[in-house]
Structures are given as structure tokens and as C-alpha cells.
PDB file of N, CA and C in Angstrom:
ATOM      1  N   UNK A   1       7.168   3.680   1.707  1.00  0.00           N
ATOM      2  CA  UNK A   1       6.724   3.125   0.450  1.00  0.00           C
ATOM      3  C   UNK A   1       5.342   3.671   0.152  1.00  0.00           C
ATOM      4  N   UNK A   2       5.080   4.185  -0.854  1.00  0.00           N
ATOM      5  CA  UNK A   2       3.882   4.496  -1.588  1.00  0.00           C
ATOM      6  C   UNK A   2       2.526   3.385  -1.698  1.00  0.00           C
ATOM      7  N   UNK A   3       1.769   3.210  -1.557  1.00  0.00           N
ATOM      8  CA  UNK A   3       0.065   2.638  -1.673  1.00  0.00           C
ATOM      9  C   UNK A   3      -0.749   3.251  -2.518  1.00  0.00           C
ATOM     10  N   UNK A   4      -1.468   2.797  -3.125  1.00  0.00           N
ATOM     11  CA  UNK A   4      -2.688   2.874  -3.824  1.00  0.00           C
ATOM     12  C   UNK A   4      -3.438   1.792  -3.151  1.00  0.00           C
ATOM     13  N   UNK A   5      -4.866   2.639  -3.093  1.00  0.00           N
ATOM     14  CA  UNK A   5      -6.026   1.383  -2.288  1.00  0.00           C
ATOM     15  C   UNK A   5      -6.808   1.308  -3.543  1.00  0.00           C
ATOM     16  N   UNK A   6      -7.479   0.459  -4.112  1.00  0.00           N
ATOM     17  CA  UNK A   6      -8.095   0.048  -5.390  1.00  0.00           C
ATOM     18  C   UNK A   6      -9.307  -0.852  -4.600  1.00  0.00           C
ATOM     19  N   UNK A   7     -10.513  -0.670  -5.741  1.00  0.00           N
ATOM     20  CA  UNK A   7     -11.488  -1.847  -5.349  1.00  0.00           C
ATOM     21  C   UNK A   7     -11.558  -2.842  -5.699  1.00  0.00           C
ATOM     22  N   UNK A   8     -11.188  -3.797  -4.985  1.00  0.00           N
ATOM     23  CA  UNK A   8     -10.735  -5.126  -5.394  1.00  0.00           C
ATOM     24  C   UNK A   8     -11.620  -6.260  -6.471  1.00  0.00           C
ATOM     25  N   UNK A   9     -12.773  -5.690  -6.946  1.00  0.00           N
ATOM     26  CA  UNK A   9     -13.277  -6.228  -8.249  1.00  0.00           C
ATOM     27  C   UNK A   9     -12.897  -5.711  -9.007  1.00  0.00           C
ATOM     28  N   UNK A  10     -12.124  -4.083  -9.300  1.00  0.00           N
ATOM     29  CA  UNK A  10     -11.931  -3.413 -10.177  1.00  0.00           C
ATOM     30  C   UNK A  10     -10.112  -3.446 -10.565  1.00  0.00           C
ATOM     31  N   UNK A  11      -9.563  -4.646  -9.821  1.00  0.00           N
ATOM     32  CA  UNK A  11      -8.126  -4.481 -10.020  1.00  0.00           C
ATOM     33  C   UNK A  11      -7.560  -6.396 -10.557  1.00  0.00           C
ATOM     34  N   UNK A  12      -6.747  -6.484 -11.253  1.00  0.00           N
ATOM     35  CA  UNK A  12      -6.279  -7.232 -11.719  1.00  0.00           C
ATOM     36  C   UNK A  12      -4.656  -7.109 -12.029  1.00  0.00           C
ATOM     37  N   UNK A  13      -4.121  -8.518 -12.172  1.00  0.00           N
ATOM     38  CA  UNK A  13      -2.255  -8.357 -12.612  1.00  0.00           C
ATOM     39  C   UNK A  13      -2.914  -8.734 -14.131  1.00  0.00           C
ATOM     40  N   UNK A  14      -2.161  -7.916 -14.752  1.00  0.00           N
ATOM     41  CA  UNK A  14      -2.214  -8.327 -16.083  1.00  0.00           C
ATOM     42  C   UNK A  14      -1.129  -9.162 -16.901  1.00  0.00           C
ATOM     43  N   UNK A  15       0.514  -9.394 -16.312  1.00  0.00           N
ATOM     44  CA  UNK A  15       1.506 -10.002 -16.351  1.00  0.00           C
ATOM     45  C   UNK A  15       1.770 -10.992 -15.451  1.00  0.00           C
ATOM     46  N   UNK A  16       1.473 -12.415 -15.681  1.00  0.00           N
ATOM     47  CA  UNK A  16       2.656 -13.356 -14.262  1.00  0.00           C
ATOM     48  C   UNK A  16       1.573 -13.268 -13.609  1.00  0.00           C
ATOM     49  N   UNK A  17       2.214 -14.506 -12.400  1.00  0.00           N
ATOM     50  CA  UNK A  17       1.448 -14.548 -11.415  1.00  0.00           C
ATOM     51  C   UNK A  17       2.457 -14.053 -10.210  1.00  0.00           C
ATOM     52  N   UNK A  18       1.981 -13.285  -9.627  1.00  0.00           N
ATOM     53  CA  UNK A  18       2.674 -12.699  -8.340  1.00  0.00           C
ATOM     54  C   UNK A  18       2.537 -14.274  -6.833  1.00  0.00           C
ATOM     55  N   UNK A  19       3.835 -13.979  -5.917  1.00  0.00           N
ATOM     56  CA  UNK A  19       4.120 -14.630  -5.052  1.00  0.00           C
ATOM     57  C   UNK A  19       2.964 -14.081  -3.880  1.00  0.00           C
ATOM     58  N   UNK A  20       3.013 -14.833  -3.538  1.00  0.00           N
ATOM     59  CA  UNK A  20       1.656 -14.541  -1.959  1.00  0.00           C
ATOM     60  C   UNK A  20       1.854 -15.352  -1.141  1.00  0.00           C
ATOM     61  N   UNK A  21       2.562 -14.586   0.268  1.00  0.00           N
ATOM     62  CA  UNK A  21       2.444 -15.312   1.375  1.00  0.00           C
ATOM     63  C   UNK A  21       1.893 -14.512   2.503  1.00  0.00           C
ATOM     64  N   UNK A  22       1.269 -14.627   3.823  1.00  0.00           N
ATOM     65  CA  UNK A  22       0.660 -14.237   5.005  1.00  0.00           C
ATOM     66  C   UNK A  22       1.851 -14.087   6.031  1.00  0.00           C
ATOM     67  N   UNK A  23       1.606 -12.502   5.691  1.00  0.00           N
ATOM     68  CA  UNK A  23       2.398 -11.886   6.486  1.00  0.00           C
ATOM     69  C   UNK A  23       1.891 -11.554   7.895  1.00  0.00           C
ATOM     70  N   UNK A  24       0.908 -11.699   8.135  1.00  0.00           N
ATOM     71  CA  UNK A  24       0.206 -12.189   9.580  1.00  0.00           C
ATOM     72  C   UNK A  24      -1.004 -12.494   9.421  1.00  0.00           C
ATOM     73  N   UNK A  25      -1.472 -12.356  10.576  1.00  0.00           N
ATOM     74  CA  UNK A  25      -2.878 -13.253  10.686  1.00  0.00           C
ATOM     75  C   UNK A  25      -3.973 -12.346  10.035  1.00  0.00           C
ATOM     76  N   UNK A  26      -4.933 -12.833   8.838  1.00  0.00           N
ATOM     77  CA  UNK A  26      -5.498 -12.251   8.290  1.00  0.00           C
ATOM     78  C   UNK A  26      -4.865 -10.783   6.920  1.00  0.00           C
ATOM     79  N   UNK A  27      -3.774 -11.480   6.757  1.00  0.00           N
ATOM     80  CA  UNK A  27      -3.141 -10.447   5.849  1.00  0.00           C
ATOM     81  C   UNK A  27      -2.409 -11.198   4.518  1.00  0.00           C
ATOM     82  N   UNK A  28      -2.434 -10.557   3.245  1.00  0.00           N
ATOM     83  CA  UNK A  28      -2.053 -11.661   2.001  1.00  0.00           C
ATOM     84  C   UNK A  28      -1.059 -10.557   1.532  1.00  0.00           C
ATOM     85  N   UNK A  29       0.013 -10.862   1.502  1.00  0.00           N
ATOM     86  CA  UNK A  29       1.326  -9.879   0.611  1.00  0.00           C
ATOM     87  C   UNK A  29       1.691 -10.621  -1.065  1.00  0.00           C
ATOM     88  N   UNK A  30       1.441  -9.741  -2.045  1.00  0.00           N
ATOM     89  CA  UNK A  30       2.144 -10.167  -2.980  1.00  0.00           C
ATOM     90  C   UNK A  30       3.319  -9.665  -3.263  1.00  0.00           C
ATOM     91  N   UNK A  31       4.357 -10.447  -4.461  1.00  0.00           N
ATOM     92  CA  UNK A  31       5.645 -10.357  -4.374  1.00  0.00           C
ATOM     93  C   UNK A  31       5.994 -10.256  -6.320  1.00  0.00           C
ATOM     94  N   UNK A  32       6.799 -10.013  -6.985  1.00  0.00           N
ATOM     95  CA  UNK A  32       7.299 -10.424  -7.712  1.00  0.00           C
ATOM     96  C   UNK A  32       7.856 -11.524  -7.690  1.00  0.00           C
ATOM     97  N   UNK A  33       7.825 -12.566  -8.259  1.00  0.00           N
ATOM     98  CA  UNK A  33       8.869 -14.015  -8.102  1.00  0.00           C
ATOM     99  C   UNK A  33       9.903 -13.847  -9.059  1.00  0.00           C
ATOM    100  N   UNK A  34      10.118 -13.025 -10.350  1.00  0.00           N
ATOM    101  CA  UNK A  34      11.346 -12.486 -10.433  1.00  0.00           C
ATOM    102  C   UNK A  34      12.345 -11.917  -9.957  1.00  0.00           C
ATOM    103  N   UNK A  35      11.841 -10.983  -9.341  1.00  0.00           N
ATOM    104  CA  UNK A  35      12.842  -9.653  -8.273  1.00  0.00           C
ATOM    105  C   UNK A  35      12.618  -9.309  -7.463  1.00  0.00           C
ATOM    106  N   UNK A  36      11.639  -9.965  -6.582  1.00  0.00           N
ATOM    107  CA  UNK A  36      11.256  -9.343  -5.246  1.00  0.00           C
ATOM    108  C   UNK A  36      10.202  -8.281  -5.191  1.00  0.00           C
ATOM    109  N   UNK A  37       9.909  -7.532  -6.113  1.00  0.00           N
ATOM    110  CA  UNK A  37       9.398  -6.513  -5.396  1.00  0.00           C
ATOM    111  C   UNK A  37       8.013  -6.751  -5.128  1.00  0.00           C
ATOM    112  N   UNK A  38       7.893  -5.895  -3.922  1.00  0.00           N
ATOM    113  CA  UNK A  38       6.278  -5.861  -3.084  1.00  0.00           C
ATOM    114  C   UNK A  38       5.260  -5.632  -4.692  1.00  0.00           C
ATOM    115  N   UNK A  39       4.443  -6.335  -4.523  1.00  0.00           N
ATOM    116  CA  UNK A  39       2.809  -5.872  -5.294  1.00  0.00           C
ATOM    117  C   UNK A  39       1.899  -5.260  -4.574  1.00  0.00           C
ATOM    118  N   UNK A  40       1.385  -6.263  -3.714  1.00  0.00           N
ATOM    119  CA  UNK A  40       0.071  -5.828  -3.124  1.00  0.00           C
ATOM    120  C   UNK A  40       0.003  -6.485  -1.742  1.00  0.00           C
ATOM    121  N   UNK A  41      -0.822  -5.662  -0.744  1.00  0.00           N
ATOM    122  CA  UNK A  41      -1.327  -6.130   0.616  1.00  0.00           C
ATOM    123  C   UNK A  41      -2.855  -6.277   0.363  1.00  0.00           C
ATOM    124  N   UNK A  42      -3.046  -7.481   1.077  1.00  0.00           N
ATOM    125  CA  UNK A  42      -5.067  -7.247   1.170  1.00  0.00           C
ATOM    126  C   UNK A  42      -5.206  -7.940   2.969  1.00  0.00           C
ATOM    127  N   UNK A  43      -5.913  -6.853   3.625  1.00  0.00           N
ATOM    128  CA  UNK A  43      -6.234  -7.236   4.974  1.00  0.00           C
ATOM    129  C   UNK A  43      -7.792  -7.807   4.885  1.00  0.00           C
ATOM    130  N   UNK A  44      -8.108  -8.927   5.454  1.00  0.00           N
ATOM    131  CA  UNK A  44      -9.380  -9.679   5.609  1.00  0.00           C
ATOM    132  C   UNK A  44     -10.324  -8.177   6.591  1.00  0.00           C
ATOM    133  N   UNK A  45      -9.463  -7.603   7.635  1.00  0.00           N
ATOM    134  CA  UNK A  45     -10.455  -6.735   7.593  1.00  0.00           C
ATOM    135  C   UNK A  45     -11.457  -5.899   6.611  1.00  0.00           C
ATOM    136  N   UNK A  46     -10.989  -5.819   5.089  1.00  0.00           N
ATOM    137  CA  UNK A  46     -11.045  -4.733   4.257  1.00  0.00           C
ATOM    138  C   UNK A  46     -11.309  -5.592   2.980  1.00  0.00           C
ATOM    139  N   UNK A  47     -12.192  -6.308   3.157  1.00  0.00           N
ATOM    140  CA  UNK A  47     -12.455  -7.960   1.762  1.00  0.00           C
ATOM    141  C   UNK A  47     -12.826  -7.043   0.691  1.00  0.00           C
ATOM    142  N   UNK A  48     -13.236  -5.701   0.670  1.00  0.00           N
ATOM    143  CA  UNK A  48     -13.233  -5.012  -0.639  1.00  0.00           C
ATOM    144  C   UNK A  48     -12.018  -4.043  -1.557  1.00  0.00           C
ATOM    145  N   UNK A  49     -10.911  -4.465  -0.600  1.00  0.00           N
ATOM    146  CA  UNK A  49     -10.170  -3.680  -0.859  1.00  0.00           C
ATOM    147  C   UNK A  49      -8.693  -4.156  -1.224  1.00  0.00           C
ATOM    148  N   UNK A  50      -7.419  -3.640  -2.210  1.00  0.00           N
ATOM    149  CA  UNK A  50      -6.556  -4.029  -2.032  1.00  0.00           C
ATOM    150  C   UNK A  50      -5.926  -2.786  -2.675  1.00  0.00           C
ATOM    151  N   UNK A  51      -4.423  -2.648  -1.468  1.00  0.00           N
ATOM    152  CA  UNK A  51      -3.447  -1.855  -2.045  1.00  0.00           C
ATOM    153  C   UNK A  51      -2.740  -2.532  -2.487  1.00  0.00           C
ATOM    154  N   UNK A  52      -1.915  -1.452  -3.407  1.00  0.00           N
ATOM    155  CA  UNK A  52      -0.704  -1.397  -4.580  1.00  0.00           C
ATOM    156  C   UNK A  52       0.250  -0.473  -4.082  1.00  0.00           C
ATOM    157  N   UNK A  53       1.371  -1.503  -4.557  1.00  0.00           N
ATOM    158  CA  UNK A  53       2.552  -0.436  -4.723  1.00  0.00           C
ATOM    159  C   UNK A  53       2.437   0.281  -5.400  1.00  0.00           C
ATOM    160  N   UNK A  54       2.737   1.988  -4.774  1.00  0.00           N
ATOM    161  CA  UNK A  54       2.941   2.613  -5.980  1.00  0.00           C
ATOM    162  C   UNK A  54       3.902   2.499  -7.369  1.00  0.00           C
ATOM    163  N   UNK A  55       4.876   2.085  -6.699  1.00  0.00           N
ATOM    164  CA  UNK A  55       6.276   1.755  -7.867  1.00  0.00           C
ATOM    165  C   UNK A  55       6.493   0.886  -8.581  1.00  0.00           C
ATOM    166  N   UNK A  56       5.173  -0.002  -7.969  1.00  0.00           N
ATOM    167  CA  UNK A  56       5.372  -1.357  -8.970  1.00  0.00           C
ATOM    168  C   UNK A  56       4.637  -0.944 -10.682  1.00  0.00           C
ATOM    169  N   UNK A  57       3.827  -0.009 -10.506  1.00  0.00           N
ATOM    170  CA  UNK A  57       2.881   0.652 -11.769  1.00  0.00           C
ATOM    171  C   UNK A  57       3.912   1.355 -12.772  1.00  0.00           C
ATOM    172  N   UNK A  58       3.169   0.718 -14.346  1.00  0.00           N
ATOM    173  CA  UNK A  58       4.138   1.269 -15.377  1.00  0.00           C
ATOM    174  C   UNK A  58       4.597   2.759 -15.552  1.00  0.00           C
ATOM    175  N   UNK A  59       3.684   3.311 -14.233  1.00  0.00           N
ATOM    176  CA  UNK A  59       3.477   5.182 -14.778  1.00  0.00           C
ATOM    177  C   UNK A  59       2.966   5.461 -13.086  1.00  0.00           C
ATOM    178  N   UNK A  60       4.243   5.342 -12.133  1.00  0.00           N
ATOM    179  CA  UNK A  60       3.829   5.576 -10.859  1.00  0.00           C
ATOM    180  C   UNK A  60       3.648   6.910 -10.705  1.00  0.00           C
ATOM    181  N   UNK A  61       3.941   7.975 -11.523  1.00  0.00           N
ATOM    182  CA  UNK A  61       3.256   9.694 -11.485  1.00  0.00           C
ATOM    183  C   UNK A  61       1.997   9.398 -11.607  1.00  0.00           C
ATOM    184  N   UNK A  62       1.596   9.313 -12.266  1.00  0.00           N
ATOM    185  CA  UNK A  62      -0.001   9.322 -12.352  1.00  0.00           C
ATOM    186  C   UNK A  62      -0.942   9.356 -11.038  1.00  0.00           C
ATOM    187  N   UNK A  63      -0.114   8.723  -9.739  1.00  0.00           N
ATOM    188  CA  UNK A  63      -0.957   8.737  -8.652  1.00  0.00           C
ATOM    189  C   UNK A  63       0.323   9.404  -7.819  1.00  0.00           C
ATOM    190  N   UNK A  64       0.193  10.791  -7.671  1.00  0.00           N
ATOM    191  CA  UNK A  64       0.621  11.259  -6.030  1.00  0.00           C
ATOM    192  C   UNK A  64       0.705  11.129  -5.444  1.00  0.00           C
ATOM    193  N   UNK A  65       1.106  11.232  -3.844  1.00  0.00           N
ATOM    194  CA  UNK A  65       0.331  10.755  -2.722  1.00  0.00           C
ATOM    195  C   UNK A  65      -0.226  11.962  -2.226  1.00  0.00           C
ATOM    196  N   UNK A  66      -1.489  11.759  -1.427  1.00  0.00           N
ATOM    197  CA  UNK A  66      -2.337  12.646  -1.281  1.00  0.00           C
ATOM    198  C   UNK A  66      -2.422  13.036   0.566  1.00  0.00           C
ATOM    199  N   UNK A  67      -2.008  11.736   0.892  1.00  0.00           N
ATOM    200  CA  UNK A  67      -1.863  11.176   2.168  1.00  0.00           C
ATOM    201  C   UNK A  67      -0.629  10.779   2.985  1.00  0.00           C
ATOM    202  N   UNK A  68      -0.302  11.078   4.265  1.00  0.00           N
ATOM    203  CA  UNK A  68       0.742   9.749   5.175  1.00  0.00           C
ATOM    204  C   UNK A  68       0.357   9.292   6.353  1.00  0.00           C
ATOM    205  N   UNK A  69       0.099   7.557   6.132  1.00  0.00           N
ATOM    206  CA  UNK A  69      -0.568   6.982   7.001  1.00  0.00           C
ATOM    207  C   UNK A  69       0.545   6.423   7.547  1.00  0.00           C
ATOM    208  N   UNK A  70       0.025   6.063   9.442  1.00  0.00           N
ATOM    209  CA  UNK A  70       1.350   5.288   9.987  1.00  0.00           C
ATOM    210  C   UNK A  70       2.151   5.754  10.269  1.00  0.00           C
ATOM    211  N   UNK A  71       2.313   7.718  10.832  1.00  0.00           N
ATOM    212  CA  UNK A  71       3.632   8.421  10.893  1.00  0.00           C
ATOM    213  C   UNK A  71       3.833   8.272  12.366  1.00  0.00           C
ATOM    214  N   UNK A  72       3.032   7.190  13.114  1.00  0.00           N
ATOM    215  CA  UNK A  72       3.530   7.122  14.296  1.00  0.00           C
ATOM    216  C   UNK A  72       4.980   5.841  14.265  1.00  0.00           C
ATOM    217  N   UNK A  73       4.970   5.082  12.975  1.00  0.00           N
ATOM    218  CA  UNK A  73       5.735   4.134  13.134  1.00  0.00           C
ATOM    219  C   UNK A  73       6.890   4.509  12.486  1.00  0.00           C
ATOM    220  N   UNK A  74       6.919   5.985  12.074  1.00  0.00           N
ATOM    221  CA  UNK A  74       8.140   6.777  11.013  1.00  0.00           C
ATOM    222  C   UNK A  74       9.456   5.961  11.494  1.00  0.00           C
ATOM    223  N   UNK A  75      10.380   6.158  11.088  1.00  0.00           N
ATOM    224  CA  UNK A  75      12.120   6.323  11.246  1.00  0.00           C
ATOM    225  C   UNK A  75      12.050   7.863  11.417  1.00  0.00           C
ATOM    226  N   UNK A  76      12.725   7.685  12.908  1.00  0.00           N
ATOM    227  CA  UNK A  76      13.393   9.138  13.474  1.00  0.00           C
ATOM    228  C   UNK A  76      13.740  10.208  11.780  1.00  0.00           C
ATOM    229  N   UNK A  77      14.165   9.797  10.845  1.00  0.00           N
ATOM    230  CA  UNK A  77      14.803  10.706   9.998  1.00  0.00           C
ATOM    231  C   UNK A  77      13.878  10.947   8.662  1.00  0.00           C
ATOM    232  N   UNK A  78      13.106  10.639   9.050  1.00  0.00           N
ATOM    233  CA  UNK A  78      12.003  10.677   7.568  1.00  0.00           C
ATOM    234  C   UNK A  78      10.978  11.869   8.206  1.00  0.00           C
ATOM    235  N   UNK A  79      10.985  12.597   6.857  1.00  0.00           N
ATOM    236  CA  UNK A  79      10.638  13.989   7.250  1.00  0.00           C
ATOM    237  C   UNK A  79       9.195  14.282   6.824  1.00  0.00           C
ATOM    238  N   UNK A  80       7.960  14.215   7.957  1.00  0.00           N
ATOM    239  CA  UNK A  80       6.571  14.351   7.200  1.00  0.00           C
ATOM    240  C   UNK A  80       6.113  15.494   6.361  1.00  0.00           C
ATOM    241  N   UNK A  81       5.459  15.394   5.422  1.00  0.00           N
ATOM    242  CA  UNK A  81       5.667  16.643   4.558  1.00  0.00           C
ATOM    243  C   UNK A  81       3.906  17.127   4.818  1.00  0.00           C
ATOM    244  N   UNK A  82       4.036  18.247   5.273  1.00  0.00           N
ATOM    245  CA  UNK A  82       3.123  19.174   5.866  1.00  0.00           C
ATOM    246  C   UNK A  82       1.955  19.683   5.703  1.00  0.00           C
ATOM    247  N   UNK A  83       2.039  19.245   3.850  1.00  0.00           N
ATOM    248  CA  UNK A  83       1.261  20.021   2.832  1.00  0.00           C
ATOM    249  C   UNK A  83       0.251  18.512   2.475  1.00  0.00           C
ATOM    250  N   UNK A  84       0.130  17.227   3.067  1.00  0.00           N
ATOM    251  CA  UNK A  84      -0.163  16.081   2.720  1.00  0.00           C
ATOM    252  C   UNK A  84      -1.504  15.830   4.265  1.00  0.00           C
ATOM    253  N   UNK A  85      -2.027  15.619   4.137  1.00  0.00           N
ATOM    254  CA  UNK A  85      -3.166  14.890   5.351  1.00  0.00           C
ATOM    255  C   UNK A  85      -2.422  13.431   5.875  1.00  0.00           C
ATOM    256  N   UNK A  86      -1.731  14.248   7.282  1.00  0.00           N
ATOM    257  CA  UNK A  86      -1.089  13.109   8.223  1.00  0.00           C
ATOM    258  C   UNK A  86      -1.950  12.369   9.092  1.00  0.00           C
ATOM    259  N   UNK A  87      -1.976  10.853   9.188  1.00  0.00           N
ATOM    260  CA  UNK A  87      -2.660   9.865  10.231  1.00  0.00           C
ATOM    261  C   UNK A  87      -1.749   9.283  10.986  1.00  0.00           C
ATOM    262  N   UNK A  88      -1.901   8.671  12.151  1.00  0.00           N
ATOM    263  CA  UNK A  88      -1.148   8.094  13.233  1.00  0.00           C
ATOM    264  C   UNK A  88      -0.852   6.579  12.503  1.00  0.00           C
ATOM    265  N   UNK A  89      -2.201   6.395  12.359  1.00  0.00           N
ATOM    266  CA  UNK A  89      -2.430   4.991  12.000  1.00  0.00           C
ATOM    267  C   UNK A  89      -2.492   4.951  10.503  1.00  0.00           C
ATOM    268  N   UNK A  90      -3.788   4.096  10.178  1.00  0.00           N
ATOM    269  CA  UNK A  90      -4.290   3.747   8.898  1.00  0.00           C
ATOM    270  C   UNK A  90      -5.570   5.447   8.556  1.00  0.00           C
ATOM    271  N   UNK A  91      -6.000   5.535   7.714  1.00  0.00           N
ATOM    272  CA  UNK A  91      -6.888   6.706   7.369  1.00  0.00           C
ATOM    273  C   UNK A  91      -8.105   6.403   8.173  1.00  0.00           C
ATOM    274  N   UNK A  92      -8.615   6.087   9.070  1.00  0.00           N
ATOM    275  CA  UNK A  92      -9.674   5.352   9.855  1.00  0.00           C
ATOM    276  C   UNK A  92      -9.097   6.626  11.130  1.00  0.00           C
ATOM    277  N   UNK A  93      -7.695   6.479  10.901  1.00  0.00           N
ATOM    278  CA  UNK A  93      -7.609   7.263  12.741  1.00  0.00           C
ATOM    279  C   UNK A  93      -7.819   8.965  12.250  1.00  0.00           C
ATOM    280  N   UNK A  94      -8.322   9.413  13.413  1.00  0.00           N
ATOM    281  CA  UNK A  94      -7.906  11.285  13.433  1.00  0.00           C
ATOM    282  C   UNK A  94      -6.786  11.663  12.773  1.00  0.00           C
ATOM    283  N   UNK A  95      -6.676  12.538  11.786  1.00  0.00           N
ATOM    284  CA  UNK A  95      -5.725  13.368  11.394  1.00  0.00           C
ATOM    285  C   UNK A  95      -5.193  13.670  12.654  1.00  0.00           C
ATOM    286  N   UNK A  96      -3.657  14.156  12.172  1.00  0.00           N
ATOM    287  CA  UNK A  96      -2.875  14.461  13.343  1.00  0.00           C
ATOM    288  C   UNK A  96      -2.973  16.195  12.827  1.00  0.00           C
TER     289      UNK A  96
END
């Protein structure tokens, strides 16, 4: 799934209120309460920060991905693409 990290004074829902529950300790997931879909993660590590789905946005081209974070937790069949700046982890760890 696609992310956008945004600065969290600079981001707002402009439709509805999205579902939010704690998906672990120190972590807030939003939801659509129509259809499910993911909105946003915000980790208490990162109080300035919150990602977005990319797909949840009216015009998800507009942001690329530039990055793949987390390719240590891939599915055997998902294919890293080469031409992108790969991390193990979150963008904090060494490029692989």
C-alpha cells in the first residue's frame, strides 16, 4: 500500500469524520466508516507527523512513490522495483 507522510498541522479531512482505532500501543489508524478503507496512521513516536493513503486521495498520481519502506516484511512475490530508494525498515534505517 502506498503512504504519503504530511505535516500534521498542515493536513486535514475535508469530508466525514473518519473511524480511529489503536492499532497498537502508541499508534492511531483511520478508517472510512462507509467502506472501510484505510486513511491514515499517526505513531506517537512521530507527534508531527501523519501518513496517508495514497489511494484514498482524489488524484493519487500526483504523488509517486519515491521510496520502499519495510521490504524486509515483503510477501515472497512482490517484486522491489530497483529504480526506487529501498529501506529494511521505516526511512530512519540504512538504505539497502
Amino acid at each position: 500500500m502506498g503512504w504519503l507522510t504530511f505535516d500534521r498541522a498542515s493536513f486535514s479531512v475535508l469530508r466525514g469524520v473518519p473511524g480511529r482505532f489503536v492499532s497498537s500501543p502508541g499508534v492511531v489508524r483511520t478508517f472510512c466508516t462507509v467502506c472501510g478503507t484505510p486513511l491514515t496512521y499517526s505513531n506517537e513516536g512521530r507527534p508531527g507527523d501523519v501518513d496517508v493513503t495514497t489511494m484514498s486521495l482524489d488524484d493519487e498520481t500526483r504523488f509517486p512513490p519515491t521510496s520502499e519502506v519495510w521490504i524486509s516484511d515483503k510477501v515472497s512475490w512482490e517484486i522491489a522495483d530497483p529504480t526506487r530508494a529501498q529501506y529494511p525498515g521505516d526511512v530512519s534505517d540504512a538504505p539497502v
